[in-house]
C-alpha atoms as a PDB file:
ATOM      1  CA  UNK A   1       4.448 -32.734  -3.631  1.00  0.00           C
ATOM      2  CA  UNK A   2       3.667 -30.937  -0.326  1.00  0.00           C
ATOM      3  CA  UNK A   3       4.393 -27.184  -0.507  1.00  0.00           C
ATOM      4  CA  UNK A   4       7.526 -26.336   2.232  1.00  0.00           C
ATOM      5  CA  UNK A   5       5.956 -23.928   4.829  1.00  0.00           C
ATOM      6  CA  UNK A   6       8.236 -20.838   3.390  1.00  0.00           C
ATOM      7  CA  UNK A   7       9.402 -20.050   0.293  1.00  0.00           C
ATOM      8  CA  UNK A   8      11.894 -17.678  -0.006  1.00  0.00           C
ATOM      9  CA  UNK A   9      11.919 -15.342  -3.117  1.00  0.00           C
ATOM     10  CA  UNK A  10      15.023 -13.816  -3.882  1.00  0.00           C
ATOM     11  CA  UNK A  11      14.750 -10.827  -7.299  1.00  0.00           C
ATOM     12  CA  UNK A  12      18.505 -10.762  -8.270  1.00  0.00           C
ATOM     13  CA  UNK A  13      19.758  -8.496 -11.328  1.00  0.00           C
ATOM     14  CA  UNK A  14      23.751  -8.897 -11.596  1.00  0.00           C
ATOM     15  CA  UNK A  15      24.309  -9.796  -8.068  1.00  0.00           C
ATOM     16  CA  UNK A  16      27.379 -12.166  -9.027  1.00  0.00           C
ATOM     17  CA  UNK A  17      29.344 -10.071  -6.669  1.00  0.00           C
ATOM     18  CA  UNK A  18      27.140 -11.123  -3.814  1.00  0.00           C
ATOM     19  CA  UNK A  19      24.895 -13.982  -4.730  1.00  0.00           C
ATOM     20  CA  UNK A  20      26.967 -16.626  -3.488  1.00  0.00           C
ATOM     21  CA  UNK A  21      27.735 -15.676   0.241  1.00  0.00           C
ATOM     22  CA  UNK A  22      24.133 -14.384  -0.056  1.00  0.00           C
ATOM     23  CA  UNK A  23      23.128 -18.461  -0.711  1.00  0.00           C
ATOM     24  CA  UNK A  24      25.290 -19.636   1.707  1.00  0.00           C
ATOM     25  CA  UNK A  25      23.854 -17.930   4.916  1.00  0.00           C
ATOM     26  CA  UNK A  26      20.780 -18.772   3.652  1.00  0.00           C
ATOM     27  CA  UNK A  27      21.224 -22.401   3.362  1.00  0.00           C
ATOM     28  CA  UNK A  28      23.242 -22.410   7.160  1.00  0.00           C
ATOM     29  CA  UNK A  29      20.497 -20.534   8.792  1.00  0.00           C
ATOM     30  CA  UNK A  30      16.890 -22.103   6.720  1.00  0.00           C
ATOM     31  CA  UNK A  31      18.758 -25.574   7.587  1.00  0.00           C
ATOM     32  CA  UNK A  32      18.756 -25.113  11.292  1.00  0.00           C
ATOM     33  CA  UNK A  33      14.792 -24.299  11.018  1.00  0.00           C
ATOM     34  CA  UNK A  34      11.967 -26.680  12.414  1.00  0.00           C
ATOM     35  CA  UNK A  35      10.062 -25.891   8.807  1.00  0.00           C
ATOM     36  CA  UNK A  36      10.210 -27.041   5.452  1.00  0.00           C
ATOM     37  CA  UNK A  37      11.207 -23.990   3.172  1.00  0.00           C
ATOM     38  CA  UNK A  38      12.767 -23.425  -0.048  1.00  0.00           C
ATOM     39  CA  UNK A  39      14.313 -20.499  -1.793  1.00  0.00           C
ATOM     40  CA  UNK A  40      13.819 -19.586  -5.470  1.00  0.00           C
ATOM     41  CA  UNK A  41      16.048 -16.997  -7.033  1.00  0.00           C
ATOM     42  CA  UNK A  42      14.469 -15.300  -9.595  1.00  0.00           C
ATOM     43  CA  UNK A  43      17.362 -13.662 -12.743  1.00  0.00           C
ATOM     44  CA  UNK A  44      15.731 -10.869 -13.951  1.00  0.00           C
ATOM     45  CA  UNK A  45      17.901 -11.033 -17.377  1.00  0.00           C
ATOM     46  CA  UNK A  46      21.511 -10.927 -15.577  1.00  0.00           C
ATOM     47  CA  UNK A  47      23.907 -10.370 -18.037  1.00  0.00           C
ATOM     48  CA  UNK A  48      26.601 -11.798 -15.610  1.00  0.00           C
ATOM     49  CA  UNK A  49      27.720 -15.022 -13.770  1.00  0.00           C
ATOM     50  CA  UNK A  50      24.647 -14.768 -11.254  1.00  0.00           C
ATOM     51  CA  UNK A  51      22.326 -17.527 -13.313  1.00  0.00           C
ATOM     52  CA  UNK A  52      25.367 -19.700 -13.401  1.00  0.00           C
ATOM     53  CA  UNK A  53      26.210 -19.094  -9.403  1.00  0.00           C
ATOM     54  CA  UNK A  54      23.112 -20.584  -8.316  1.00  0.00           C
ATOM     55  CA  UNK A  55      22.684 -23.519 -10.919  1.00  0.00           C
ATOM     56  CA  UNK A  56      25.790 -24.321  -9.305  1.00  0.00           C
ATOM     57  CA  UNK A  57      24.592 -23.761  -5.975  1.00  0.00           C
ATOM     58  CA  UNK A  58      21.461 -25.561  -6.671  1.00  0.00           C
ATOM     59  CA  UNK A  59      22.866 -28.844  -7.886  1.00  0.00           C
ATOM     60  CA  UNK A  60      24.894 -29.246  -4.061  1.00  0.00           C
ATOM     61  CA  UNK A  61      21.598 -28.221  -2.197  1.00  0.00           C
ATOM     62  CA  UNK A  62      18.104 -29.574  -3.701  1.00  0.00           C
ATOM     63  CA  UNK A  63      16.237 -26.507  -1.659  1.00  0.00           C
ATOM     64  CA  UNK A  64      17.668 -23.803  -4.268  1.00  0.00           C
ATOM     65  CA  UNK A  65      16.254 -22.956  -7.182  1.00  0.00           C
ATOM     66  CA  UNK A  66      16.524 -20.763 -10.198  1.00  0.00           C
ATOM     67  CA  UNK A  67      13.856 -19.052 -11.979  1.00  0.00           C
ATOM     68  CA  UNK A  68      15.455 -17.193 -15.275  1.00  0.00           C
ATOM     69  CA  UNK A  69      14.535 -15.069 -17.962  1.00  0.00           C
ATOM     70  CA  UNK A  70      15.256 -12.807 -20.504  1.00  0.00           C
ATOM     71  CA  UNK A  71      15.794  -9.635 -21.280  1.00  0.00           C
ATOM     72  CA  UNK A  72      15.740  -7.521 -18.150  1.00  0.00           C
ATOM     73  CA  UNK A  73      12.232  -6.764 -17.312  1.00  0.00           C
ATOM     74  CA  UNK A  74      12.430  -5.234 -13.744  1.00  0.00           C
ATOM     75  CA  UNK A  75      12.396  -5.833 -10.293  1.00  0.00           C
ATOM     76  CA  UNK A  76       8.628  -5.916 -10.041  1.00  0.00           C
ATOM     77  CA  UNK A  77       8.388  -7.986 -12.762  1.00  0.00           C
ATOM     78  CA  UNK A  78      10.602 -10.775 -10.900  1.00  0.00           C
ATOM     79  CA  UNK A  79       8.709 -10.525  -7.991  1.00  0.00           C
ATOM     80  CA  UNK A  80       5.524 -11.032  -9.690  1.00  0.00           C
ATOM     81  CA  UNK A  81       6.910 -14.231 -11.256  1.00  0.00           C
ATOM     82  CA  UNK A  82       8.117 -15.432  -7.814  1.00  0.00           C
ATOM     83  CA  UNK A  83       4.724 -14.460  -6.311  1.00  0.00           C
ATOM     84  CA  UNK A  84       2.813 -16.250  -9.067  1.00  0.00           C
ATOM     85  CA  UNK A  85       4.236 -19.358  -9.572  1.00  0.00           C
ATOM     86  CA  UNK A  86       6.563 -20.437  -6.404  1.00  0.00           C
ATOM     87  CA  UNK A  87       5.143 -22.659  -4.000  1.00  0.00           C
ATOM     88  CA  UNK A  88       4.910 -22.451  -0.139  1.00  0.00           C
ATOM     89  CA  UNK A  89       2.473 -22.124   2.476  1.00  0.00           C
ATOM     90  CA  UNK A  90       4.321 -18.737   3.132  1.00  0.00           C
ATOM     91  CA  UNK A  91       5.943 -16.356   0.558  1.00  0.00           C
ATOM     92  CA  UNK A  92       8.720 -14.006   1.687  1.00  0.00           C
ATOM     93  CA  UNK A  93      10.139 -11.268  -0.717  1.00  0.00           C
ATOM     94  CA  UNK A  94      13.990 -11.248   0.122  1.00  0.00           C
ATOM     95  CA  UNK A  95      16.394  -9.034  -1.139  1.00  0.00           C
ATOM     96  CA  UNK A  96      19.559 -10.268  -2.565  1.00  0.00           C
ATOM     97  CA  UNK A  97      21.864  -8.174  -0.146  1.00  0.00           C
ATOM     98  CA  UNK A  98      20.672  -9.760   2.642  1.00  0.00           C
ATOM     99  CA  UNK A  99      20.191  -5.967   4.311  1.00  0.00           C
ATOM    100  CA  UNK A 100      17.130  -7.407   6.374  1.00  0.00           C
ATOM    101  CA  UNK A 101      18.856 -10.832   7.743  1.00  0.00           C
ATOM    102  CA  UNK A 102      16.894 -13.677   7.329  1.00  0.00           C
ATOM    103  CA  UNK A 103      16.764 -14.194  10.566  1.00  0.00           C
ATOM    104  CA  UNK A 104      14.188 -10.992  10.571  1.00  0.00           C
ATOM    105  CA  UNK A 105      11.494 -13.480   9.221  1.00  0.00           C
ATOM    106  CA  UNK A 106      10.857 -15.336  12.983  1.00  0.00           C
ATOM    107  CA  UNK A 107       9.844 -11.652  13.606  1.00  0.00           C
ATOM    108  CA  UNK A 108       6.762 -11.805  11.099  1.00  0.00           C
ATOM    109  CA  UNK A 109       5.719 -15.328  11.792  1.00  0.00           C
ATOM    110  CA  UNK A 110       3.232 -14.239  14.626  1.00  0.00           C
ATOM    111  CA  UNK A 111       1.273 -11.664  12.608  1.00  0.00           C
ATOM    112  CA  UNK A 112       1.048 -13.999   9.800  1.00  0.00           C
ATOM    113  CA  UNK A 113      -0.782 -16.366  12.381  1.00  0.00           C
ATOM    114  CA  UNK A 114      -2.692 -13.713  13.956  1.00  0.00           C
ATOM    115  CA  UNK A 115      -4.477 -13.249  10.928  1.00  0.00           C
ATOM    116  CA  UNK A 116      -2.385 -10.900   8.509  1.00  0.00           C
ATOM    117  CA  UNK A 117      -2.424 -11.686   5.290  1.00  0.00           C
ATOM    118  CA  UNK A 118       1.057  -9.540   4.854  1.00  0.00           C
ATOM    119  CA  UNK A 119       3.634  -8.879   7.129  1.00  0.00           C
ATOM    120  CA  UNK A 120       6.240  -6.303   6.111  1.00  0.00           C
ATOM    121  CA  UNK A 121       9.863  -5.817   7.623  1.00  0.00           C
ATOM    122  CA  UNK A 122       9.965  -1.519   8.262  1.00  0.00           C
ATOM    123  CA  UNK A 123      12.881   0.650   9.419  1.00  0.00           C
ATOM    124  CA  UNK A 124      11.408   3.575  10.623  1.00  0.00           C
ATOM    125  CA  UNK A 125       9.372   2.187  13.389  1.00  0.00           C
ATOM    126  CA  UNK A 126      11.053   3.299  17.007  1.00  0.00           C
ATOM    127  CA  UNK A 127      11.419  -0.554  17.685  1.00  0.00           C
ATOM    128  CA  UNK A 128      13.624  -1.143  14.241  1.00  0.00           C
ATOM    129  CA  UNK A 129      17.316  -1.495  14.458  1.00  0.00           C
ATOM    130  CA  UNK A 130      18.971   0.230  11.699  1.00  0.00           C
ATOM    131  CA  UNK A 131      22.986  -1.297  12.280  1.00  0.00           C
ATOM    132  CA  UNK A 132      24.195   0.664   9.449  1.00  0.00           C
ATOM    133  CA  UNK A 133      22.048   3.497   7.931  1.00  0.00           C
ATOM    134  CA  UNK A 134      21.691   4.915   4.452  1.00  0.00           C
ATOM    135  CA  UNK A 135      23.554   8.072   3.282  1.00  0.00           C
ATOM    136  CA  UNK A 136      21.333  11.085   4.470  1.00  0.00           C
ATOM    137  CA  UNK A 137      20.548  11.862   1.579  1.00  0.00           C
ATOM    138  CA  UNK A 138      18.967   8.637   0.509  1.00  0.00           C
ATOM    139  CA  UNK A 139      17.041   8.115   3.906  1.00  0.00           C
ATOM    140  CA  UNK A 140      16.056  12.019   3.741  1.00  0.00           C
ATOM    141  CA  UNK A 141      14.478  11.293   0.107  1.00  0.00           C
ATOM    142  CA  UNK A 142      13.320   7.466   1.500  1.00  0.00           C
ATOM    143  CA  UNK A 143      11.012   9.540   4.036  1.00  0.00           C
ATOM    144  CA  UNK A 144       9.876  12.144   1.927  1.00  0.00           C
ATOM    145  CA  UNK A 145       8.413   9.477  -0.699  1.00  0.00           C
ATOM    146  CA  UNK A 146       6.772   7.152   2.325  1.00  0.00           C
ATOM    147  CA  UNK A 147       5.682  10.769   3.425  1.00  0.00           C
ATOM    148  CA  UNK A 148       3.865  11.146  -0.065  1.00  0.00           C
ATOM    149  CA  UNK A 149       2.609   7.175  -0.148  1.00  0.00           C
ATOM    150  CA  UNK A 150       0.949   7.706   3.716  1.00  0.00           C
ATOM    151  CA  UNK A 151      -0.503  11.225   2.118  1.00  0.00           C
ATOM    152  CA  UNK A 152      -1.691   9.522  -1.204  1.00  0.00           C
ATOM    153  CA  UNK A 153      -2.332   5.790  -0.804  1.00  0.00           C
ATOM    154  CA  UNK A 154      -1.773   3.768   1.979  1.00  0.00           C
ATOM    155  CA  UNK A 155      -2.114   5.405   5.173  1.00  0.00           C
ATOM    156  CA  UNK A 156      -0.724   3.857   8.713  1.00  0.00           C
ATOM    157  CA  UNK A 157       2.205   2.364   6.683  1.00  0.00           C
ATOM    158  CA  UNK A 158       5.864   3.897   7.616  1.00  0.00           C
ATOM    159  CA  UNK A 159       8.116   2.063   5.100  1.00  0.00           C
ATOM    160  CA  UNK A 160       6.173   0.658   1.818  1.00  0.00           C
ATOM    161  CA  UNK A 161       9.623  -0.044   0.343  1.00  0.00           C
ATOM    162  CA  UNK A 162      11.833  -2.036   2.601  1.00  0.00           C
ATOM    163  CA  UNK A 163      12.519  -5.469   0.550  1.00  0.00           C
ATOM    164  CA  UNK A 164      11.609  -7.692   3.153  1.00  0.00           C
ATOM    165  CA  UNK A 165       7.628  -8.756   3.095  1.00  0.00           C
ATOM    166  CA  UNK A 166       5.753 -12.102   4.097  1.00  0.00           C
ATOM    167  CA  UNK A 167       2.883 -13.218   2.391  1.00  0.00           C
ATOM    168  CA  UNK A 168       0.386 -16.025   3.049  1.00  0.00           C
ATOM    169  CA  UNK A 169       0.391 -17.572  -0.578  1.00  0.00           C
ATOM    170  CA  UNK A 170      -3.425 -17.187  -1.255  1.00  0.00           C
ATOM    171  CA  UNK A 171      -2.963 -13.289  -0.302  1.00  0.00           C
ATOM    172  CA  UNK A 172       0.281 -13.255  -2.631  1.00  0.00           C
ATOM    173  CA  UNK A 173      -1.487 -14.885  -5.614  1.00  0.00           C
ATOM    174  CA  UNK A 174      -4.639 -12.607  -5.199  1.00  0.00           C
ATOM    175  CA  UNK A 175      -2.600  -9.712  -5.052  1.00  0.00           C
ATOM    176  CA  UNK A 176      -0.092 -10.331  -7.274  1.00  0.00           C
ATOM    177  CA  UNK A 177      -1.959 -11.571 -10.278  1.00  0.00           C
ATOM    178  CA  UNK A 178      -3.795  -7.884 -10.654  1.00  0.00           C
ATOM    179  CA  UNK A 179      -0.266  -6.158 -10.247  1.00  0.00           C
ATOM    180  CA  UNK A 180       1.010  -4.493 -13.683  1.00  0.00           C
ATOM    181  CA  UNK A 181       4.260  -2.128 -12.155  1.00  0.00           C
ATOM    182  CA  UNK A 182       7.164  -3.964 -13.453  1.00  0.00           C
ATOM    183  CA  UNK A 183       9.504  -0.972 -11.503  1.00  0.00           C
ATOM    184  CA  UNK A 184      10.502  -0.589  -8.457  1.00  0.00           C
ATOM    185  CA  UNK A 185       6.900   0.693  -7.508  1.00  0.00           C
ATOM    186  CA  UNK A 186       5.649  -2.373  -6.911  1.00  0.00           C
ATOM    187  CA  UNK A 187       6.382  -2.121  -3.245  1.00  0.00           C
ATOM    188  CA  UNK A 188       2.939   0.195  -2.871  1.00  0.00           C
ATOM    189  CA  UNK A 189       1.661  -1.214  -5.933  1.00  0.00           C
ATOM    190  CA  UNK A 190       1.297  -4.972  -4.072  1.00  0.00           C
ATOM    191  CA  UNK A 191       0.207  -2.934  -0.762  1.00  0.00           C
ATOM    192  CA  UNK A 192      -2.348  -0.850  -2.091  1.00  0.00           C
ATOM    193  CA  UNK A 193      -3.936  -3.692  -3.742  1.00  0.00           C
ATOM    194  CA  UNK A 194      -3.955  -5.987  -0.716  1.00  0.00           C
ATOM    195  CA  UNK A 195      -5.526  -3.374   1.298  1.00  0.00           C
ATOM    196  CA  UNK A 196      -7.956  -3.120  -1.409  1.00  0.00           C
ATOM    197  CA  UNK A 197      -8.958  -6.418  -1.148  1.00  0.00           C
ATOM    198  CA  UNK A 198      -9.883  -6.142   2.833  1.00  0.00           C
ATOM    199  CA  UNK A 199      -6.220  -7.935   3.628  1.00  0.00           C
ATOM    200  CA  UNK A 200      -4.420  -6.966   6.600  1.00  0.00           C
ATOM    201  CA  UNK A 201      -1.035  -5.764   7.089  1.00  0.00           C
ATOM    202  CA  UNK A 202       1.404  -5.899   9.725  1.00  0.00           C
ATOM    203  CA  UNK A 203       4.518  -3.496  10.228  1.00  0.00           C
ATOM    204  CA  UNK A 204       6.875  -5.158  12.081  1.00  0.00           C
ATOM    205  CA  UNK A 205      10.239  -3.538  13.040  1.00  0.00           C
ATOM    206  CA  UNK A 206      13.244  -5.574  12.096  1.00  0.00           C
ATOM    207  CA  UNK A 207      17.062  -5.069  12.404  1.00  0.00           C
ATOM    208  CA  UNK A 208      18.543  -3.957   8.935  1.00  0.00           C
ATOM    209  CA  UNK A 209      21.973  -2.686   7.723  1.00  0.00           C
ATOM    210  CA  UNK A 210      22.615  -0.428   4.564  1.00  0.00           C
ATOM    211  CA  UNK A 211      24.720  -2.256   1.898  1.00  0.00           C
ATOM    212  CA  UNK A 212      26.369  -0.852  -0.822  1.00  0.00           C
ATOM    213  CA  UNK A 213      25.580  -1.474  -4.476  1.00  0.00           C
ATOM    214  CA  UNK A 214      21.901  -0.509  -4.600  1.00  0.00           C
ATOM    215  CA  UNK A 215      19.748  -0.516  -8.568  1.00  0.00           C
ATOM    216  CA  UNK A 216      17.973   2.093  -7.224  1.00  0.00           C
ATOM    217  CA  UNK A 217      18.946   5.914  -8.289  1.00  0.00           C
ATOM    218  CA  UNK A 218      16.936   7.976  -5.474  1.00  0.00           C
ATOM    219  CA  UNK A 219      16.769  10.899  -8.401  1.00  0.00           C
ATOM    220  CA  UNK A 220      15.691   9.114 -11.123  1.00  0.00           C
ATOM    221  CA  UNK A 221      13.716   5.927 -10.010  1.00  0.00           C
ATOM    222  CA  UNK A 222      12.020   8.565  -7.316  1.00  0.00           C
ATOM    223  CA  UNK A 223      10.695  10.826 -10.403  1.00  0.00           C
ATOM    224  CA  UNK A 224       9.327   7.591 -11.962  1.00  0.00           C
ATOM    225  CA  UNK A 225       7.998   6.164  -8.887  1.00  0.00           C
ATOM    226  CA  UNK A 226       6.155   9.383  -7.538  1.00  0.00           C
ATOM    227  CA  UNK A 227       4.680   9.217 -10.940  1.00  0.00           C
ATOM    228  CA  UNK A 228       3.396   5.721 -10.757  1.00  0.00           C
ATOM    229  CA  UNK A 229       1.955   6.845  -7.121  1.00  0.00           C
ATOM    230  CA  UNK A 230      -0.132   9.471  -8.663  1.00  0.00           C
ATOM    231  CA  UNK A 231      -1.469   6.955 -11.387  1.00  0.00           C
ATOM    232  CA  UNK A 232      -2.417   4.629  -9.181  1.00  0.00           C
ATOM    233  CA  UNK A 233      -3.878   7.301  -6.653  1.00  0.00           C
ATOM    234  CA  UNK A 234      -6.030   8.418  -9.969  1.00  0.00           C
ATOM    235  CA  UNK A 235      -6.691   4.936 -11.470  1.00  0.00           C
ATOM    236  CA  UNK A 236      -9.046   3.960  -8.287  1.00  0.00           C
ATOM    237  CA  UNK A 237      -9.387   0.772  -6.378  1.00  0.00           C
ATOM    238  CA  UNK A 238     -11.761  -0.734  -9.385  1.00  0.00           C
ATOM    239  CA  UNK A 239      -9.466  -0.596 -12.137  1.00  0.00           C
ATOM    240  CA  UNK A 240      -6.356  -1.424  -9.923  1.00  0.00           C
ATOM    241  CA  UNK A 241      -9.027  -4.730  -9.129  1.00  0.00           C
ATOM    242  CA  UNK A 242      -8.930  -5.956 -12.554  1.00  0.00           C
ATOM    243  CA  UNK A 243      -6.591  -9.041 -13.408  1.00  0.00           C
ATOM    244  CA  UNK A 244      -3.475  -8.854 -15.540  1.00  0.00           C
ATOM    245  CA  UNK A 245      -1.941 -11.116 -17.495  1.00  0.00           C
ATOM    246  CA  UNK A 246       1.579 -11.242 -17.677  1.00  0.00           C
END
C-alpha cells in the first residue's frame, strides 16, 4: 500500500473531553486537501473513554487510526511509537488540543521541500500569531527554559517545545529510533539529535491559541526537564548517536 503524503500523529493521554471535536475538524479540513494523509492517534495508557472515542471514530472514517497501549508511559514515549512505526511520506507531531490549527501545516510544507528535514511550528517568532496566550506565568517560565535550551543545546531555535513539528519520514525514523526521553523532553531531545545528524530545521511562525487543560506542571515537569537538558548537554553528540531499542 502506497504511504499517504502526511501522516498526522496525534499523543493523546485522557483527552475524552476533547478528542472527538478534535477528530472532527480534522477529518473536515484533511478531506478538503489535494494529498493523501492519514491520522494515527496514539493512547498513551488512557484510563478514560479516549481509546473508545476514536475506535468509534475510526470505523465511520477509514483515514483514523488508533495506536494503544498500556500502562501510561509518557508523552515522548507516544511520539516515538508514532514516529517509528506510522507511515507517510511526511510525519507531523499534532497535539490533541488542536492549539496550533491544522491548518498551520500548509505553513511548513515549503521548508520541507526546500530541503529541511524538520519543520517546527514556533510562537515566539515576531511573525507568529499567538490568538490567545498562556498565563504569564507559564509563558515567563516557557522563555526562560528555551532561554536555557538556546544557551545549552540547540542554538538559533526560539521555541523547542511547541507541539506542532513536520518531519520527512526518513529524518523522523533516523531521529527517532536513537531517542530514549519518554517525558516531555523529547521536544529538544528529537531536535538535538537531528541537528546532530547534519539535518536541517526550519522555524516557521504559525498562529496558535492557549487551551486549557495542559499535562504539563511548569514547576514540576520544568525541574525534570532542565535536568534532562543538562544530561543530554553532558552525554555528548556520540552517545546521544547510539540506537535504542524500545
Amino acid at each position: 500500500m502506497t504511504p499517504p503524503d502526511l501522516a498526522v500523529i496525534v499523543p493523546a493521554y485522557n483527552e475524552e473531553t476533547r478528542m472527538l471535536p478534535t477528530l472532527q475538524r480534522l477529518a473536515e479540513y484533511l478531506a478538503s486537501r489535494p494529498y493523501t494523509w492519514s491520522v494515527t492517534v496514539v493512547s498513551d495508557g488512557s484510563s478514560d473513554g479516549t481509546a473508545n472515542i476514536v475506535e468509534a471514530f475510526a470505523q465511520e472514517h477509514p483515514e483514523f487510526h488508533l495506536l494503544a497501549y498500556n500502562p501510561n508511559r509518557g508523552k515522548g514515549y507516544a511520539v516515538r511509537q508514532g514516529m517509528l512505526h506510522v507511515e507517510g511520506k511526511m510525519l507531523l507531531l499534532s497535539d490533541a488540543d488542536l492549539a496550533a490549527p491544522i491548518e498551520e501545516v500548509e505553513k511548513l510544507f515549503p521548508a520541507i521541500e526546500a530541503g529541511a528535514g524538520v519543520a517546527i511550528g514556533s510562537r515566539p517568532m515576531k511573525e507568529s500569531r499567538l490568538e490567545k496566550r498562556q498565563p504569564k506565568y507559564r509563558e515567563m517560565l516557557g522563555r526562560m527554559f528555551n532561554k536555557a535550551v538556546q544557551l545549552l543545546a540547540i542554538r538559533g531555535i526560539q521555541d523547542t517545545q511547541c507541539g506542532f513539528k513536520l518531519f520527512r519520514v526518513d529524518v523522523a525514523r533516523d531521529v527517532f529510533r536513537r531517542c530514549k526521553l519518554n517525558g516531555f523532553s523529547f521536544d529538544f531531545e528529537a531536535l538535538m539529535i537531528a541537528r546532530d545528524l547534519g539535518y536541517p530545521i526550519a522555524e516557521i511562525p504559525i498562529r496558535w491559541s492557549h487551551q486549557e487543560g495542559s499535562k504539563v506542571n511548569p514547576f514540576r515537569d520544568g525541574m525534570r526537564m532542565l535536568r534532562d537538558l543538562l544530561k543530554l548537554r553532558m552525554t555528548g553528540k556520540r552517545r546521544r548517536l547510539e540506537e535504542h531499542a524500545d
